[in-house]
Protein backbone atom coordinates (compact mmCIF):
# COMPACT_ATOMS: atom_id res chain seq x y z
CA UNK A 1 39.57 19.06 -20.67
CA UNK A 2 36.12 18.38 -19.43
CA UNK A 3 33.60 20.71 -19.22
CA UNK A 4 31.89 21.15 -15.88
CA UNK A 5 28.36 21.11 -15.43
CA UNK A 6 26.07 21.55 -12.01
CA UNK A 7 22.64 18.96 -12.30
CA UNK A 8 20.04 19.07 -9.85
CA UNK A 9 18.81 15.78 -10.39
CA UNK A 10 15.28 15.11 -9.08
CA UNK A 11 14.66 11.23 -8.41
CA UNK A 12 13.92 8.41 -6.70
CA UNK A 13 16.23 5.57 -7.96
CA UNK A 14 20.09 5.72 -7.30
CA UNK A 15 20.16 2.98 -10.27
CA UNK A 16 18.54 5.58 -12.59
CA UNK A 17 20.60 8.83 -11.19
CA UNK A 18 23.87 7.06 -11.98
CA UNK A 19 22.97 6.46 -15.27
CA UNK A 20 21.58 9.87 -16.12
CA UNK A 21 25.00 10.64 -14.58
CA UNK A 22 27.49 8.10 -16.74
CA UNK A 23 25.32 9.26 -19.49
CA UNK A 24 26.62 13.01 -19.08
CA UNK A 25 29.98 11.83 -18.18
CA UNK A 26 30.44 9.57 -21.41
CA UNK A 27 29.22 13.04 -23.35
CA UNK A 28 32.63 14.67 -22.19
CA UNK A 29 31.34 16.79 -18.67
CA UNK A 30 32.57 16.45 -15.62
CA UNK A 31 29.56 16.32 -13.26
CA UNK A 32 28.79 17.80 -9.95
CA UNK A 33 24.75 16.18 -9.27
CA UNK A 34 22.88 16.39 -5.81
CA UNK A 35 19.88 13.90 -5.98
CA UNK A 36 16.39 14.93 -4.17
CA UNK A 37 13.10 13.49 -3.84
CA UNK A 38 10.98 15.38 -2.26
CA UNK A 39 9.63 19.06 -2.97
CA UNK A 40 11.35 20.24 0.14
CA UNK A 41 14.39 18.72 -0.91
CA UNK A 42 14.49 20.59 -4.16
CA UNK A 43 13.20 23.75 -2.72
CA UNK A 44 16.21 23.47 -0.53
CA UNK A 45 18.63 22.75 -3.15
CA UNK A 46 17.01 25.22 -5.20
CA UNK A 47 17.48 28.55 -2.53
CA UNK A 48 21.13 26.98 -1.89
CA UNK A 49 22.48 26.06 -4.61
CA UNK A 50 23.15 27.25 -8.51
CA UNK A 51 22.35 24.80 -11.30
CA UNK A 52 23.46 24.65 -14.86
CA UNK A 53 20.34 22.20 -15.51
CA UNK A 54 17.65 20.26 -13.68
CA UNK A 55 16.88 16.68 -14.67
CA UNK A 56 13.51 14.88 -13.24
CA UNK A 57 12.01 11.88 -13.55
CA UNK A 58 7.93 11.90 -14.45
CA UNK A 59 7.02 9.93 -11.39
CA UNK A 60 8.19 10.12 -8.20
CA UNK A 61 6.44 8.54 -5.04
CA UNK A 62 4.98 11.74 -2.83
CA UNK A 63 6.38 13.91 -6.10
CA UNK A 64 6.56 14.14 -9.80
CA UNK A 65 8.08 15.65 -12.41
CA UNK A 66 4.99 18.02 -12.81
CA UNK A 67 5.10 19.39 -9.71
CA UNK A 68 8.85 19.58 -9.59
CA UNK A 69 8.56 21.53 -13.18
CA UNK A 70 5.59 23.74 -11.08
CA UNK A 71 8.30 24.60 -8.52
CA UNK A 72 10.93 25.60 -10.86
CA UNK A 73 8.52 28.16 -12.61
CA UNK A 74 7.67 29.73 -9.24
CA UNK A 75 11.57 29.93 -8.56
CA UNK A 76 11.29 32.31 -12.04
CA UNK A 77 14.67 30.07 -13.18
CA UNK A 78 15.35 30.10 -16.32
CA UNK A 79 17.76 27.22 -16.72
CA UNK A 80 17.04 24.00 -18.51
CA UNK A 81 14.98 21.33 -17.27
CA UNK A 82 14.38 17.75 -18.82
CA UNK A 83 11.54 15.36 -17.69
CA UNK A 84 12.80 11.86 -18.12
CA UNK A 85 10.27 8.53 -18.10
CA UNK A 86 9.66 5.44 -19.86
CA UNK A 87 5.90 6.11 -19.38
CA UNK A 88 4.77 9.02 -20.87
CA UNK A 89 3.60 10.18 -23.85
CA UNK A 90 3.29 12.62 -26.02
CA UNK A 91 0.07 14.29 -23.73
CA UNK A 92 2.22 14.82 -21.03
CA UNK A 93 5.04 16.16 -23.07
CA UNK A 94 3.10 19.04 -24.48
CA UNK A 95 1.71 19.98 -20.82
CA UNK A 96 5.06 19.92 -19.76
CA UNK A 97 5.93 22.45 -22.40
CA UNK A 98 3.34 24.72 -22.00
């Protein structure tokens, strides 16, 4: 039996959402995903919606990771959240963190 998990996936590229998603599915969950782009989008999803863990990509035309992180820490959420990107490095990573 699969376990279920809720990702708020915040990204621009269907291409790179359905991998993040076949990624989590060949780890054994069964995923329910809604895909935004926009800050409004994820505010949105955020006041509607619970989320087991939030998944964004560094850059985002007209959004970015960053700012998507800055959201979730004025929502006061305390669920996980991963920045994915094949650009950044270790700078941004600590930022991110802190």
């Amino acid at each position: 039996m699969k376990t279920s998990i809720c990702v708020l996936i915040v990204e621009d590229s269907d291409d790179d959402t359905f991998l993040m998603v076949h990624q989590l599915e060949k780890a054994g969950y069964k995923v329910d995903f809604r895909r935004v782009e926009t800050k409004d989008d994820m505010r949105d999803a955020l006041e509607r919606e619970s989320w087991d863990i939030i998944i964004s990509d560094y850059k985002i035309p007209g959004f970015s990771g960053m700012a998507a992180l800055k959201l979730y820490k004025e929502k006061g959420l305390d669920i996980p959240f991963i920045i994915v990107s094949g650009t950044i490095g270790e700078d941004v990573a600590v930022e991110a963190v802190v």
